[in-house]
Protein backbone atom coordinates (compact mmCIF):
# COMPACT_ATOMS: atom_id res chain seq x y z
CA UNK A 1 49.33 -88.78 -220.08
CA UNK A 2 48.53 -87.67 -216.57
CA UNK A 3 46.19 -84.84 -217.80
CA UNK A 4 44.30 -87.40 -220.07
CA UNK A 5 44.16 -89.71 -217.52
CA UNK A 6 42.44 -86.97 -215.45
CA UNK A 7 40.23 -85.84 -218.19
CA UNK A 8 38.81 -89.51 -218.67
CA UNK A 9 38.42 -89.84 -214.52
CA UNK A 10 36.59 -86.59 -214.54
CA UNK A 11 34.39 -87.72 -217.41
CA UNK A 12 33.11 -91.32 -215.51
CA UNK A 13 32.94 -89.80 -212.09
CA UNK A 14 31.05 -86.94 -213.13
CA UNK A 15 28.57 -89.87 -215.09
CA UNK A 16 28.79 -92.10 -212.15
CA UNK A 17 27.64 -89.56 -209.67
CA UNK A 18 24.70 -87.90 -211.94
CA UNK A 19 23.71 -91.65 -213.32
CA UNK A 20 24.66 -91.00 -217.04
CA UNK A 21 26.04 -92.49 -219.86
CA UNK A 22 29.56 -91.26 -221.84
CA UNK A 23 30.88 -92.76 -225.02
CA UNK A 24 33.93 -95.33 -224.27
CA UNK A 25 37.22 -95.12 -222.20
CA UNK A 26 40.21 -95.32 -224.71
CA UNK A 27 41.48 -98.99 -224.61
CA UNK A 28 44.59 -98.30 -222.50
CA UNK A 29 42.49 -97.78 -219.51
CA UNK A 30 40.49 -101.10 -220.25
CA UNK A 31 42.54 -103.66 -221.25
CA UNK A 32 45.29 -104.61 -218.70
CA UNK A 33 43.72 -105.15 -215.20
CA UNK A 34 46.88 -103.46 -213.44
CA UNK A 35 46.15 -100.03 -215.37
CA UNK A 36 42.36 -100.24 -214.87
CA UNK A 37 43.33 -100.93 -210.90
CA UNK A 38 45.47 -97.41 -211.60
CA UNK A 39 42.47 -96.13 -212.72
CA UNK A 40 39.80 -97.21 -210.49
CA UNK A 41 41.88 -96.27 -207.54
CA UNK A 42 42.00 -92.45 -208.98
CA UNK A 43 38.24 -92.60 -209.82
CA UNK A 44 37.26 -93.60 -206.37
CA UNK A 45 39.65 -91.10 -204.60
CA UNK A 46 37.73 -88.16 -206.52
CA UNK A 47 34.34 -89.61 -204.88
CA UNK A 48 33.54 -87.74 -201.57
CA UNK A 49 30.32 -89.92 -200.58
CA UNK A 50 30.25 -92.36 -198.10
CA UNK A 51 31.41 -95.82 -198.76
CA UNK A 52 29.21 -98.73 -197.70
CA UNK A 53 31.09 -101.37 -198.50
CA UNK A 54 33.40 -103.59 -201.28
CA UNK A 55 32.50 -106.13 -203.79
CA UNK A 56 34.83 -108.77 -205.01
CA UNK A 57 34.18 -109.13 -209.08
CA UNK A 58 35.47 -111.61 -211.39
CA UNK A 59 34.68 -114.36 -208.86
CA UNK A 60 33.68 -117.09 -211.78
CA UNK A 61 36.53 -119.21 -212.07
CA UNK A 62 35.59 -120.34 -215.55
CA UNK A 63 35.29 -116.56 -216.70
CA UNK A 64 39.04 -115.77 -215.30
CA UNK A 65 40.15 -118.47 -217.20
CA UNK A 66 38.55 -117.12 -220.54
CA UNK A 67 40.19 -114.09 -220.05
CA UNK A 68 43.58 -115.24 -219.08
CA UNK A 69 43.54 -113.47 -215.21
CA UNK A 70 44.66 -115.03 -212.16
CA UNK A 71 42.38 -113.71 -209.53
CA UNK A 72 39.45 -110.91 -208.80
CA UNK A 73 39.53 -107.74 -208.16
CA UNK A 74 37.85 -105.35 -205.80
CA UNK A 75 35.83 -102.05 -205.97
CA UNK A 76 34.29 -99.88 -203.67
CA UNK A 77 30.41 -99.86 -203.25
CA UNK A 78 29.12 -96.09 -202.44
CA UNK A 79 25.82 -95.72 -199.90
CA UNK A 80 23.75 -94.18 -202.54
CA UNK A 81 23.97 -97.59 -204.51
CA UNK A 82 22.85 -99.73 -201.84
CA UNK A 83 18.81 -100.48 -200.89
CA UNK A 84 16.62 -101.76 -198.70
CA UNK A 85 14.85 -105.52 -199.84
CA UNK A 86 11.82 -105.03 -202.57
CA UNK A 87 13.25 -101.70 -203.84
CA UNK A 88 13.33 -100.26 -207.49
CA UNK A 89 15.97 -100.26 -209.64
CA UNK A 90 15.70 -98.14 -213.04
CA UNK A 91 17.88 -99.89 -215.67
CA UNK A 92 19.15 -99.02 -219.15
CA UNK A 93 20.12 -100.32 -222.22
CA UNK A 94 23.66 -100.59 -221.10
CA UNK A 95 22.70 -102.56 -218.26
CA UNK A 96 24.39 -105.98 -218.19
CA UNK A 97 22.25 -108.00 -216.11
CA UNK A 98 21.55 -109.09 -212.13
CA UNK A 99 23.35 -111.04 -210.05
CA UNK A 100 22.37 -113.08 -206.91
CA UNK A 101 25.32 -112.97 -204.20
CA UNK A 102 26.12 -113.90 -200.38
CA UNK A 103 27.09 -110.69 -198.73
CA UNK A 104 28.48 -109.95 -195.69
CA UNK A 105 28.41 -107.64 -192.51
CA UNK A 106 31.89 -106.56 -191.28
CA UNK A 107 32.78 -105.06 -187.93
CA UNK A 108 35.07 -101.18 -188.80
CA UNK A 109 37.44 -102.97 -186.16
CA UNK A 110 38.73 -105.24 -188.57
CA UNK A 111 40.59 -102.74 -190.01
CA UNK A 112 42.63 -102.83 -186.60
CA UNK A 113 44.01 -106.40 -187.34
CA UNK A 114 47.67 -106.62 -187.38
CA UNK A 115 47.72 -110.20 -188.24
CA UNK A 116 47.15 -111.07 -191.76
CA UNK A 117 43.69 -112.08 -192.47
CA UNK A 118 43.04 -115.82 -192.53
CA UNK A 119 39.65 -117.92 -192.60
CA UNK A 120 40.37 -118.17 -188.98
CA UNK A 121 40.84 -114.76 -187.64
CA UNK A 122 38.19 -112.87 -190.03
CA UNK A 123 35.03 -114.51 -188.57
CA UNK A 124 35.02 -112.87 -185.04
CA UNK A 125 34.58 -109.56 -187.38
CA UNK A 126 31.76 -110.80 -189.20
CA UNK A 127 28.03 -109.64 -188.29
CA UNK A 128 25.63 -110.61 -190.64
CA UNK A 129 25.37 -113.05 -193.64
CA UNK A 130 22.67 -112.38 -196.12
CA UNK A 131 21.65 -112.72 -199.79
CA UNK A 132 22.15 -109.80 -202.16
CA UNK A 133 21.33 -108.74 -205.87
CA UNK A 134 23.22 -107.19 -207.85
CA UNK A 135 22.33 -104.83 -210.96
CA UNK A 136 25.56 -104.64 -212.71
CA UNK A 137 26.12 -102.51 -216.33
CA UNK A 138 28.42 -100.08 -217.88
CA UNK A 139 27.97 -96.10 -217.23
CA UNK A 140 29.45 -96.05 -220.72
CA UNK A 141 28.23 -97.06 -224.13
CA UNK A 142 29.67 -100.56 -224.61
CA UNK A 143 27.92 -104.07 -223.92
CA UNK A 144 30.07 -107.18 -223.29
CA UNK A 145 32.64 -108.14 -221.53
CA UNK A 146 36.21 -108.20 -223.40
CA UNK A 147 38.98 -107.79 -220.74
CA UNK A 148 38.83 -108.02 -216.85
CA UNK A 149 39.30 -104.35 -216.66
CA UNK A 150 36.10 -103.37 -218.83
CA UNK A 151 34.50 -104.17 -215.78
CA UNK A 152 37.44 -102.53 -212.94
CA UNK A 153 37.90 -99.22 -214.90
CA UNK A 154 33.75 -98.43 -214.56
CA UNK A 155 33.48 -99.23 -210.98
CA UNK A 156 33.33 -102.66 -211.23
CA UNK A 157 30.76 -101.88 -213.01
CA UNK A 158 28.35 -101.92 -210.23
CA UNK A 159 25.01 -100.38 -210.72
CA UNK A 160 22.82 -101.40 -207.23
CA UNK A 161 22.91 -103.60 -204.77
CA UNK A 162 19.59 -104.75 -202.76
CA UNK A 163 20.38 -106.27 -199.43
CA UNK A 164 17.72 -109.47 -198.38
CA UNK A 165 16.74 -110.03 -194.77
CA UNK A 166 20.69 -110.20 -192.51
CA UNK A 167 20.98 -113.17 -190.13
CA UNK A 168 23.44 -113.24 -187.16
CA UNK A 169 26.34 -114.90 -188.51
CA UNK A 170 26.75 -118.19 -186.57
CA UNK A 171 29.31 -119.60 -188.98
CA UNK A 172 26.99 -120.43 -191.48
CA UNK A 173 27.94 -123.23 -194.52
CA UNK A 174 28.01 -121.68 -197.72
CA UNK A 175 29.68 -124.12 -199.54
CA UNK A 176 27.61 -125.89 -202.07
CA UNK A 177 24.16 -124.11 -201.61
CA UNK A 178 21.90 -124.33 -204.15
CA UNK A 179 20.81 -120.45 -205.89
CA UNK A 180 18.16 -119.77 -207.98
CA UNK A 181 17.09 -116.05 -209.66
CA UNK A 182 13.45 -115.60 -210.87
CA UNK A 183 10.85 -113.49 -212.70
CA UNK A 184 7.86 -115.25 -213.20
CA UNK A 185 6.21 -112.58 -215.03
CA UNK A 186 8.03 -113.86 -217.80
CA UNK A 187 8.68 -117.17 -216.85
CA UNK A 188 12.78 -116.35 -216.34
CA UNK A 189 14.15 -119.02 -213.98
CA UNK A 190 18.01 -119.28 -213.62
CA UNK A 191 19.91 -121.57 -210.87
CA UNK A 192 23.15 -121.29 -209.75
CA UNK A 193 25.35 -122.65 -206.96
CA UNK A 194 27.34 -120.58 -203.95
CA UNK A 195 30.26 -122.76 -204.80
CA UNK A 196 31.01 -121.00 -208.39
CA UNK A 197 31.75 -117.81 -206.40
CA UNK A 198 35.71 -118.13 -206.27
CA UNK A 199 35.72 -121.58 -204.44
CA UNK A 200 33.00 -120.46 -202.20
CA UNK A 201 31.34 -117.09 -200.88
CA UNK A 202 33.97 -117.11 -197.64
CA UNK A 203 37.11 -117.65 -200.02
CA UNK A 204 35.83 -114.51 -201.34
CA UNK A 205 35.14 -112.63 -198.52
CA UNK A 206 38.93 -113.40 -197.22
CA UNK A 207 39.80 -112.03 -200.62
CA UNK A 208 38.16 -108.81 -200.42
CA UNK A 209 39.54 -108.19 -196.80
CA UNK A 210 43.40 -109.69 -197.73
CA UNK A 211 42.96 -106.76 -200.45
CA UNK A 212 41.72 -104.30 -198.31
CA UNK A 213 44.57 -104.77 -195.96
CA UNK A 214 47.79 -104.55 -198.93
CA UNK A 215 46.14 -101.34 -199.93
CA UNK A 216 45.80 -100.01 -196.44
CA UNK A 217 42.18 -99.35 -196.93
CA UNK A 218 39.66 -97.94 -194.14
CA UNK A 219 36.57 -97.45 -193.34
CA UNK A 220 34.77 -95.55 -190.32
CA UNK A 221 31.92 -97.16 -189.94
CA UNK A 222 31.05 -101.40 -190.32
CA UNK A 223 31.05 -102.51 -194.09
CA UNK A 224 29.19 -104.71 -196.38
CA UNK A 225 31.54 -107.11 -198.22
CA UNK A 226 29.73 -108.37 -201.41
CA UNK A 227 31.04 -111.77 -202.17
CA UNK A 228 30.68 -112.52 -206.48
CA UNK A 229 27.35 -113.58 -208.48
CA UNK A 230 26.50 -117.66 -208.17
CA UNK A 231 23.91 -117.49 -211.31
CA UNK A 232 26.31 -115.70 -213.46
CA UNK A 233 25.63 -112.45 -215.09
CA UNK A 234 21.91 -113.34 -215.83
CA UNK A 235 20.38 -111.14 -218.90
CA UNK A 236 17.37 -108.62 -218.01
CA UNK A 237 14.71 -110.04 -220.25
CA UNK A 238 11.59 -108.56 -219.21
CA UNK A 239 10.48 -105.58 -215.88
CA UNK A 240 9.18 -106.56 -213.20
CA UNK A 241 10.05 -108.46 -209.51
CA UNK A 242 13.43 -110.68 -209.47
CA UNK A 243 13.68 -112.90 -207.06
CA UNK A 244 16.54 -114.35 -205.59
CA UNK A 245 16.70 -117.32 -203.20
CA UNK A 246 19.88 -118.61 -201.34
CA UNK A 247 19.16 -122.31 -199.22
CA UNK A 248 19.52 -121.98 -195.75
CA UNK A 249 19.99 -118.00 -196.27
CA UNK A 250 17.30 -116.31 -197.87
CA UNK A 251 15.39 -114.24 -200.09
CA UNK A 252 16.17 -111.10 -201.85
CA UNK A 253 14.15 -109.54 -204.34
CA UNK A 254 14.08 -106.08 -206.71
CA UNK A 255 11.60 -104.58 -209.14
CA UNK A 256 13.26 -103.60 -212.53
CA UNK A 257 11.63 -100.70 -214.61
């Protein structure tokens, strides 16, 4: 079991790191979220490239429901996979869609905390608030979404991320903001709300970092925390410039080829 295991870590690393695609993971890597942590957790440790920051997935409360979980989970989020606003990002048929997020700026010291997090104490740590897209897809060839751990087992499945303009965080609301995503190339318009992010973007965040902390995770330098799509997983239906727009926050936009 343990050399199989390897073998199949091997096999998505090796495709996560050179951007390709490799038939399936066997189902009992997949299906329960606790083995596709397991997994995860070996695929990331075989990664020797810097870490930016950590996204929290599974944030829609309607989606855990549909596929009987209780909470998210969290993955890493390499350097190499995050840009600047207005980049490019080269997509596939395996790609799922984009996602338009609230993501934030963490100070490394947090990881010096010896108090559990709490919405109280995390906020002195926090830098910058800004809107975020997300490409998300499968470095494997399977579309949908089945089990919670479809998406854990292939790096939260996690293809980009484009960072918007940062603000100083000054305790910003982001309850109840209204989101929209757009490509009006084709005449694609999709809005969303902050508050279908696990409660809200900042019950996310304290997620993420509540997570970090049980697994006695580090990082050396300050970290992006990526808070959970409020649109959904919206379908690529055309190339061309998405736009994202967060009230009060921001704009963040890509160009998909």
């Amino acid at each position: 079991m343990n050399n199989n295991l390897n073998k199949y870590a091997n096999r998505i690393v090796n495709a996560f790191l050179k951007n390709k695609i490799i038939s399936p993971l066997p189902s009992r890597y997949t299906k329960k979220i606790s083995e596709a942590q397991k997994f995860r957790k070996l695929c990331e440790s075989k990664i020797q490239k810097p870490i930016s920051g950590f996204k929290a997935a599974g944030t829609g409360l309607p989606v855990l429901k549909k596929l009987k979980e209780k909470e998210p989970f969290y993955a890493s989020v390499y350097k190499h996979n995050v840009l600047k606003n207005k980049k490019t990002v080269k997509i596939n048929k395996f790609t799922m869609g984009i996602e338009l997020e609230v993501c934030y700026l963490i100070k490394k010291n947090f990881f010096d905390l010896k108090q559990k997090a709490s919405k109280k104490n995390i906020k002195k740590f926090i830098v910058h608030i800004a809107p975020c897209i997300e490409v998300v897809g499968y470095r494997q060839k399977k579309k949908g979404i089945k089990t919670l751990g479809d998406l854990c087992s292939d790096f939260g499945a996690n293809v980009k991320f484009v960072i918007g303009p940062k603000k100083k965080f000054k305790n910003q609301n982001v309850k109840n903001l209204k989101t929209k995503i757009f490509n009006k190339k084709i005449n694609q318009f999709v809005n969303g709300n902050t508050n279908t992010v696990y409660i809200n973007p900042m019950n996310s965040l304290l997620f993420v970092l509540k997570k970090l902390q049980k697994d006695k995770i580090k990082n050396k330098t300050n970290f992006y925390v990526f808070t959970g799509s409020s649109v959904g997983v919206v379908p690529i239906l055309g190339k061309g410039v998405y736009k994202g727009v967060i009230d009060n926050l921001g704009s963040v936009s890509t160009k998909i080829s």
